[in-house]
Protein backbone atom coordinates (compact mmCIF):
# COMPACT_ATOMS: atom_id res chain seq x y z
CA UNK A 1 68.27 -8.02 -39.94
CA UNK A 2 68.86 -9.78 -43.36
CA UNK A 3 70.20 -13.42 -42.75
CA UNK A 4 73.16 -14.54 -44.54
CA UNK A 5 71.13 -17.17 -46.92
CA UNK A 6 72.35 -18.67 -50.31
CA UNK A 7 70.29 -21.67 -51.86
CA UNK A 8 71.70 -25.08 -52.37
CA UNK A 9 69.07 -26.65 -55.52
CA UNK A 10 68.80 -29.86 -55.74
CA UNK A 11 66.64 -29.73 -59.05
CA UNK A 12 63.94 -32.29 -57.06
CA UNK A 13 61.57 -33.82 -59.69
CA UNK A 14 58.25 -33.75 -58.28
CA UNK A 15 55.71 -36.49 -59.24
CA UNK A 16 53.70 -35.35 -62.52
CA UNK A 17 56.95 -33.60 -63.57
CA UNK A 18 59.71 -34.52 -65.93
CA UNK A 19 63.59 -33.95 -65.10
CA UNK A 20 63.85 -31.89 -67.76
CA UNK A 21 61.03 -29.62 -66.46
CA UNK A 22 63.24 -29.70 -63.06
CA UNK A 23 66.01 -28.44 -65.03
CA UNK A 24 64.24 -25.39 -66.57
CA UNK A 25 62.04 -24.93 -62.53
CA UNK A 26 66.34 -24.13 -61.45
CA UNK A 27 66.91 -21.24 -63.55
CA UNK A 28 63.55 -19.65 -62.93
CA UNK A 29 63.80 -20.49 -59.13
CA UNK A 30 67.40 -18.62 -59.66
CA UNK A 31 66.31 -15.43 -60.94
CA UNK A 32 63.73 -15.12 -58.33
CA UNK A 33 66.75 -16.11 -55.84
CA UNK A 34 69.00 -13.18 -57.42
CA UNK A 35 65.79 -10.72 -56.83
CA UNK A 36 65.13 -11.75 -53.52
CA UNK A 37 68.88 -10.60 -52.26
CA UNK A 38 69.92 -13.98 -51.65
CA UNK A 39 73.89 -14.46 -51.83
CA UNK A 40 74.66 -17.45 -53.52
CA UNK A 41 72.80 -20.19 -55.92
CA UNK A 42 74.29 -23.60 -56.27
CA UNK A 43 73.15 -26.72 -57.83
CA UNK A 44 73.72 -30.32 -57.30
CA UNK A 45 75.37 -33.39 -59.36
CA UNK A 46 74.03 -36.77 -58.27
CA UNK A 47 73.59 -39.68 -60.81
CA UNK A 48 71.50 -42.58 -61.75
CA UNK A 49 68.51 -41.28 -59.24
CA UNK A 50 64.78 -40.91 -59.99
CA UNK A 51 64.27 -37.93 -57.31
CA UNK A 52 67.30 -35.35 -58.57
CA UNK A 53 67.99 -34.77 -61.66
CA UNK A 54 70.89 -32.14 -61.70
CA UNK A 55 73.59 -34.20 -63.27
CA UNK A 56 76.04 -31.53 -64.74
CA UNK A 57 76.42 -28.75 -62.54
CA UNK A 58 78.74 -27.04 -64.66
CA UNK A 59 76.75 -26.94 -67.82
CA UNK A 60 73.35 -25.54 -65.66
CA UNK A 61 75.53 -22.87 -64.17
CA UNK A 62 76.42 -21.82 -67.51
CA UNK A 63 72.73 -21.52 -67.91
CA UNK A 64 72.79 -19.53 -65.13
CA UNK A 65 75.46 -17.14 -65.83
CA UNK A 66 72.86 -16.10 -68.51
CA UNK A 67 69.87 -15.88 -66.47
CA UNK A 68 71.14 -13.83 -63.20
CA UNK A 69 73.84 -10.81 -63.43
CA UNK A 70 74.47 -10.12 -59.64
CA UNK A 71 73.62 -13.33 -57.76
CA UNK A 72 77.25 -16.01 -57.30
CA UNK A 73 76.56 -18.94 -58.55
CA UNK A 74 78.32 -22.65 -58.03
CA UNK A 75 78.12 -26.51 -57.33
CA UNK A 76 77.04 -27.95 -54.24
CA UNK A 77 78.91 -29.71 -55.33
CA UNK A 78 81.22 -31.15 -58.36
CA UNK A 79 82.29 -34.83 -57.74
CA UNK A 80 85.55 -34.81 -58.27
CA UNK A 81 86.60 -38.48 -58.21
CA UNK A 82 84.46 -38.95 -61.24
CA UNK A 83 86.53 -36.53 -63.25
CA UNK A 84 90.26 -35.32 -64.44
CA UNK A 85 91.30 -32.28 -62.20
CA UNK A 86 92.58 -30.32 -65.42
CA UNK A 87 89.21 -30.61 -67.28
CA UNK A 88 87.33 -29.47 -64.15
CA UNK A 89 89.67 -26.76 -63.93
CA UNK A 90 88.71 -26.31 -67.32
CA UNK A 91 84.88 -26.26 -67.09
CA UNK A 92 85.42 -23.52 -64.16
CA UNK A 93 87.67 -21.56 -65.37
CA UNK A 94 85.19 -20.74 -68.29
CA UNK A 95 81.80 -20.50 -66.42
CA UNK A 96 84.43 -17.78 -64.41
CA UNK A 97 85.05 -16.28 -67.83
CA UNK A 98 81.65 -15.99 -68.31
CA UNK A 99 80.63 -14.38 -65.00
CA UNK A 100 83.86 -13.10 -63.62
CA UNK A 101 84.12 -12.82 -59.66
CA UNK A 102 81.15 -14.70 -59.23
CA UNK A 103 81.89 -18.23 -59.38
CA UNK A 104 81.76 -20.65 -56.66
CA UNK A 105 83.80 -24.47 -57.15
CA UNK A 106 81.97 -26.27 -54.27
CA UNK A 107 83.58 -30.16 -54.62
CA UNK A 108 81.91 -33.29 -52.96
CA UNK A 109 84.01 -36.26 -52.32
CA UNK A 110 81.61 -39.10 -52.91
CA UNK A 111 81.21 -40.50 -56.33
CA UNK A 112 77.03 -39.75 -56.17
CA UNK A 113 75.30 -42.86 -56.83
CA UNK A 114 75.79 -46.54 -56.74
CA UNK A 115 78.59 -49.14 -57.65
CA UNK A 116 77.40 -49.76 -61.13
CA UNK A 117 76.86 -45.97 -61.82
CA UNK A 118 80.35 -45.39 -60.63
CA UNK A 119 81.79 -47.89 -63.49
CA UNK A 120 79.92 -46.53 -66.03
CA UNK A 121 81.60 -42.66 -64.90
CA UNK A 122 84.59 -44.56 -64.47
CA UNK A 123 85.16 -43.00 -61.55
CA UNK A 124 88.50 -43.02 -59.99
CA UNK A 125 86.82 -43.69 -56.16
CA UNK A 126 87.05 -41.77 -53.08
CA UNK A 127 90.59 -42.92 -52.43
CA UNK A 128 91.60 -40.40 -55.21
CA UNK A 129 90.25 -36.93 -53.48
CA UNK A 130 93.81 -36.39 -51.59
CA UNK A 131 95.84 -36.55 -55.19
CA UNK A 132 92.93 -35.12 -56.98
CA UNK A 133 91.85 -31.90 -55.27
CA UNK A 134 95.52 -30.58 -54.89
CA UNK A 135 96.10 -30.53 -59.02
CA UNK A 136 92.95 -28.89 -59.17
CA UNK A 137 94.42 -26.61 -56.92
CA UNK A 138 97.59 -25.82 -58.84
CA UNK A 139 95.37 -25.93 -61.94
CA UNK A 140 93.17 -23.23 -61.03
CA UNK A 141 95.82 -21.14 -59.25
CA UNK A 142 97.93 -21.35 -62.40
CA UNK A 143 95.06 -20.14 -64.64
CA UNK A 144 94.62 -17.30 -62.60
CA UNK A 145 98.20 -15.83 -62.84
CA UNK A 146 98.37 -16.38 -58.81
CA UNK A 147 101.05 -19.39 -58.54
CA UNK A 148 102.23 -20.93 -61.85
CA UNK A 149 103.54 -24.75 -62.01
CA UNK A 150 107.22 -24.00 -60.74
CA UNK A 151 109.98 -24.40 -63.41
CA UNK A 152 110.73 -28.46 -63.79
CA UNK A 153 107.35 -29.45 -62.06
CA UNK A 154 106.01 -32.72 -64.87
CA UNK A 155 102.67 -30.64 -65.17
CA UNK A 156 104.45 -27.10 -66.43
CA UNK A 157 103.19 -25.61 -69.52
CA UNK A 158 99.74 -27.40 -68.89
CA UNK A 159 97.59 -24.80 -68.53
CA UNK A 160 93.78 -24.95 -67.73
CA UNK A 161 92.43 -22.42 -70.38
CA UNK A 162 90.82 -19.73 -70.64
CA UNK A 163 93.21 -17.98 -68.36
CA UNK A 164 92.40 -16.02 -65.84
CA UNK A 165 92.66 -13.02 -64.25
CA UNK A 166 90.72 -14.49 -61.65
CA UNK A 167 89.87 -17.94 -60.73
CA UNK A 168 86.35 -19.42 -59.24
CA UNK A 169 86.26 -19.31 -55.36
CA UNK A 170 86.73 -22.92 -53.79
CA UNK A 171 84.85 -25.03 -50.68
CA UNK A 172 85.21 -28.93 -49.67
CA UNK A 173 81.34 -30.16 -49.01
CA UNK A 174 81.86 -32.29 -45.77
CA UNK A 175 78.96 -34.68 -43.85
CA UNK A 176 81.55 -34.80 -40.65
CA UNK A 177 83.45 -32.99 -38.22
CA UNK A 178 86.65 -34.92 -39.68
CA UNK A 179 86.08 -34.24 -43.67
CA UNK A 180 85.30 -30.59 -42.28
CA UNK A 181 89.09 -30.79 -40.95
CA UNK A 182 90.24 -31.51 -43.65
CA UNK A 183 88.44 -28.75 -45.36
CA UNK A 184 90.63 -26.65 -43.08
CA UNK A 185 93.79 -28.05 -43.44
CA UNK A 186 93.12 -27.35 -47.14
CA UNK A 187 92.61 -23.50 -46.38
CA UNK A 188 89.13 -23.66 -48.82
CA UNK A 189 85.69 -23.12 -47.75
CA UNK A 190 83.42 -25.78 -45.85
CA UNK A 191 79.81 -26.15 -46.73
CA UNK A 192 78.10 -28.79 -43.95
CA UNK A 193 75.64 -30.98 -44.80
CA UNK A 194 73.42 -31.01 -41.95
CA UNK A 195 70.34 -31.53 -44.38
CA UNK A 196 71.31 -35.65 -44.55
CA UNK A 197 71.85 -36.26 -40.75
CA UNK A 198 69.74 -32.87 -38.88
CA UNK A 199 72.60 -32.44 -36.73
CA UNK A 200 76.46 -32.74 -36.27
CA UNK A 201 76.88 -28.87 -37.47
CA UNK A 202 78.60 -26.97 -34.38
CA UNK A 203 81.32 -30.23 -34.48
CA UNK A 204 82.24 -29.77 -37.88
CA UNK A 205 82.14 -25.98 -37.92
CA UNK A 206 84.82 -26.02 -34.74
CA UNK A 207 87.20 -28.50 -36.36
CA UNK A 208 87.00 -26.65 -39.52
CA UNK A 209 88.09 -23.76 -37.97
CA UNK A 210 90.53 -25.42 -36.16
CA UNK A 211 92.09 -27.29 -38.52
CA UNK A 212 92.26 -24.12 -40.92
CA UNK A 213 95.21 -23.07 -42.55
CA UNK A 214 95.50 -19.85 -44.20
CA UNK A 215 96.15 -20.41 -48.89
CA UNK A 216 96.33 -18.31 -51.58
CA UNK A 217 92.42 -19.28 -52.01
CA UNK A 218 91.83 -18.30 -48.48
CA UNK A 219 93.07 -15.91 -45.83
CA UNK A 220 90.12 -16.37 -43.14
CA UNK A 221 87.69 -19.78 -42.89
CA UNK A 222 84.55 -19.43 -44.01
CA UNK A 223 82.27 -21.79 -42.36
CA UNK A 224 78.25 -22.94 -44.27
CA UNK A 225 75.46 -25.02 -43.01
CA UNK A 226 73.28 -26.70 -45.31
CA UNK A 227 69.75 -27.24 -44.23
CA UNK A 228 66.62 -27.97 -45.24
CA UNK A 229 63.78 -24.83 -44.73
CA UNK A 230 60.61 -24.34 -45.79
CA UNK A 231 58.41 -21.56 -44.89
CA UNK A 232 54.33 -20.56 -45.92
CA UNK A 233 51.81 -18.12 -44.76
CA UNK A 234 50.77 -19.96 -41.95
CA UNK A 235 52.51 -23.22 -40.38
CA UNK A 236 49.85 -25.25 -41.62
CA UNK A 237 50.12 -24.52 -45.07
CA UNK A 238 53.87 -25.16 -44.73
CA UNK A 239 53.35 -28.47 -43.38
CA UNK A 240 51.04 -29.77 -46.48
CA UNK A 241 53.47 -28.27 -48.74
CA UNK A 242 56.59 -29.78 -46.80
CA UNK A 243 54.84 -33.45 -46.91
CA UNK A 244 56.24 -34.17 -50.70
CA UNK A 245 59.98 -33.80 -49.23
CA UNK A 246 59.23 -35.27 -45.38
CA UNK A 247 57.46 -38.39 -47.50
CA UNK A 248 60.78 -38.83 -49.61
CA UNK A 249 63.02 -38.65 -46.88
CA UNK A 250 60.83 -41.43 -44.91
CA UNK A 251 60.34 -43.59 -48.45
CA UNK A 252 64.43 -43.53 -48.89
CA UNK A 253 64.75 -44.67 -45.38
CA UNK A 254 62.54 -47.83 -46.58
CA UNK A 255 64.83 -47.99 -49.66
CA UNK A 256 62.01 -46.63 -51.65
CA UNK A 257 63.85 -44.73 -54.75
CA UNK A 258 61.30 -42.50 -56.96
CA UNK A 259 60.63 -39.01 -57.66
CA UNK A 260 58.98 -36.28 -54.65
CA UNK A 261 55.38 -37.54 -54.35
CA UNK A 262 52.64 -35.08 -54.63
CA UNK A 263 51.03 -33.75 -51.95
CA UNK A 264 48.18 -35.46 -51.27
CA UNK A 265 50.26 -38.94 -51.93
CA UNK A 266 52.50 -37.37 -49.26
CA UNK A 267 49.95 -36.76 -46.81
CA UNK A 268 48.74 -40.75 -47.05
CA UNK A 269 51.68 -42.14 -46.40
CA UNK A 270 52.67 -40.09 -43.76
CA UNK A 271 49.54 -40.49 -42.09
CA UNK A 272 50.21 -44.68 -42.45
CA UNK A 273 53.47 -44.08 -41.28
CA UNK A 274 52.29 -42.32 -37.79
CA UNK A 275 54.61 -42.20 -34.99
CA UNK A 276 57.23 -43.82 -37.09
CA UNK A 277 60.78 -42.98 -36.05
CA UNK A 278 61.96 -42.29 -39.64
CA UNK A 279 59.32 -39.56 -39.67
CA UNK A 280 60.47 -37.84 -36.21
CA UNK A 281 64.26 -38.10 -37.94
CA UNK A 282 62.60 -36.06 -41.45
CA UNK A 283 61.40 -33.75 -39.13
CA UNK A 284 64.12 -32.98 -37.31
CA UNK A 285 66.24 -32.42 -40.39
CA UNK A 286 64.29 -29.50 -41.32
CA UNK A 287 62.69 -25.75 -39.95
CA UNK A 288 59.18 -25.48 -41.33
CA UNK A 289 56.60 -23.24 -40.28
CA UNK A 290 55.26 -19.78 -41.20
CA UNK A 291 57.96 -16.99 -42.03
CA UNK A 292 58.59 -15.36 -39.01
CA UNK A 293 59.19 -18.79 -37.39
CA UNK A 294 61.32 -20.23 -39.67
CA UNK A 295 63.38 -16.81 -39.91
CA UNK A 296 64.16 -17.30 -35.86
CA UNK A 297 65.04 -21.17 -36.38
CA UNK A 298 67.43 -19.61 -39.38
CA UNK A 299 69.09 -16.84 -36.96
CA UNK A 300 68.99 -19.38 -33.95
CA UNK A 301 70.44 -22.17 -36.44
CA UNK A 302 73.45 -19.43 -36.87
CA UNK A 303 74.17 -18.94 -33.54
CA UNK A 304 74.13 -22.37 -32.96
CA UNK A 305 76.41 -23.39 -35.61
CA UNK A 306 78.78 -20.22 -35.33
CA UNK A 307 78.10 -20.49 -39.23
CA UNK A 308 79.02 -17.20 -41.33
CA UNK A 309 76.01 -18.73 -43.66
CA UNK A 310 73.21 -20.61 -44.24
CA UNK A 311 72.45 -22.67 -47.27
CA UNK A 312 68.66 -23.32 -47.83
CA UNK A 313 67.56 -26.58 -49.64
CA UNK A 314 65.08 -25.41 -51.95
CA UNK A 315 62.65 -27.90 -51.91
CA UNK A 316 58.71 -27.51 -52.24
CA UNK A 317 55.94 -29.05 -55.06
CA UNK A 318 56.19 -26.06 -57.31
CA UNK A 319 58.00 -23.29 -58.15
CA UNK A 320 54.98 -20.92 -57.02
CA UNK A 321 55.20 -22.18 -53.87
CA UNK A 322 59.62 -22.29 -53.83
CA UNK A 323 59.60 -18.89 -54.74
CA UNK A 324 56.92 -17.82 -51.59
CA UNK A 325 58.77 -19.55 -49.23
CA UNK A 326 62.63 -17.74 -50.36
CA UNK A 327 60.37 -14.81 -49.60
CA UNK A 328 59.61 -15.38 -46.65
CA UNK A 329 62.70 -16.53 -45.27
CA UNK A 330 64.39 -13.02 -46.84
CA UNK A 331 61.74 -11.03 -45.00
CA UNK A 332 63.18 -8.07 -42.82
């Protein structure tokens, strides 16, 4: 049975490597992605970090809608208290223009990275999601020709451009069962972020789908799980090459910011680390192991969930060994 996968890329930048090599490592790692059957490639926007260094989501998926032909692509997701609604509206409208039908609009709510780096965005703050996200909304269902700005509404005549006839799909990205809700109430999509916490999915995919309300974006919920997965030839091979990301996670705990060690750097300082609690908590954040294994933790992690789909964080020390693991996780 093929799995219901899509990728979430967080463009990692792996010690030895530049960001702008990361960059470049996301459009190859999408084309193998679009080969491999998976359904759906999005990339990240986080700012001011030395480990990530997808900043502008909607510029690489332009990039992308160059690179790939079949495979939807989007943003896991676009921070939308950083930005105006209409220009987002804007940006998406022509990435949609450029690869019509298969654009997704996935929007986070945080501002995605630290007080000074949300000055210099001059972002607007989290309190401005519940005014922001409904003008994108109108915005994007007014491009499309679905639901113009009624007659006297201050915004008529304001028109995100280049209209439609279609406009990108949208999802809320939630890290709880009651931003999920709210995803709901909203009548988008809800992508989970189980790959920060390693748990609280099944919560937040129930009071998504009880809080839903049918839209004009949306006439059933669609519920996603994002989780980190990494899969090798054999389970010890998959454990080295998980080490880089296991490392991180443990080195952020400590409030250690820098880029994905190597592997053998990894190895060290999980090995000093031994029976450390932040390690058991990387661990269980993850599935690694050889293919077939991680392909039952994927169709158990379903079930689980009551997910309609899995998004896979792409993580691993090089593309080589990205691309092998997709593979295996596709398998039949």
């Amino acid at each position: 049975m093929t799995l219901p996968l899509s990728i979430l890329d967080l463009s990692t930048i792996q010690s030895g490597s530049t960001p702008a090599e990361a960059i470049r490592r996301s459009v190859d790692l999408a084309r193998a992605a679009e080969e491999l059957g998976y359904r759906r490639y999005w990339v990240a926007e986080h700012h001011s970090t030395a480990s990530h260094a997808g900043t502008a989501p909607e510029i690489l998926i332009a990039a992308l809608t160059q690179a790939t032909s079949r495979i939807r692509l989007g943003s896991g997701g676009v921070l939308l208290a950083n930005y105006s609604p209409l220009k987002v509206a804007e940006q998406f409208m022509t990435l949609e223009a450029l690869a019509p039908g298969r654009i997704d609009l996935g929007i986070g709510r945080s501002v995605g990275g630290d007080e000074r780096t949300g000055q210099a965005l001059r972002t607007a703050g989290l309190q401005a999601f519940p005014s922001f996200f409904p003008l994108l909304q109108a915005f994007l269902l007014d491009a499309g020709g679905r639901q113009p700005f009624p007659l006297g509404h201050p915004l008529k005549g304001v028109q995100a451009q280049p209209w439609g006839p279609s406009h990108p799909d949208l999802f809320v990205l939630c890290s709880s069962a009651r931003s999920a809700a709210i995803a709901g109430q909203l009548g988008v999509g809800m992508v989970y972020a189980e790959f920060l916490s390693g748990e609280g999915s099944p919560e937040a995919v129930a009071a998504y789908r009880a809080a839903f309300r049918p839209s004009l974006f949306r006439r059933e919920p669609h519920a996603a799980t994002a989780i980190a997965a990494f899969a090798a030839d054999t389970a010890e091979v998959a454990r080295r090459l998980d080490a880089p990301r296991r490392a991180w996670v443990v080195g952020e705990a400590d409030g250690l910011l820098e880029a994905f060690p190597s592997v053998e750097t990894a190895e060290a300082r999980l090995a000093d680390k031994a029976g450390h609690a932040s390690i058991a908590a990387a661990e269980a954040r993850s599935l690694v192991g050889d293919g077939a294994t991680v392909r039952a933790g994927l169709a158990a992690k379903l079930v689980e969930t009551g997910a309609d789909e899995l998004f896979i964080i792409a993580a691993g020390p090089n593309l080589d060994d990205q691309v092998r693991s997709l593979e295996l996780m596709m398998a039949d």
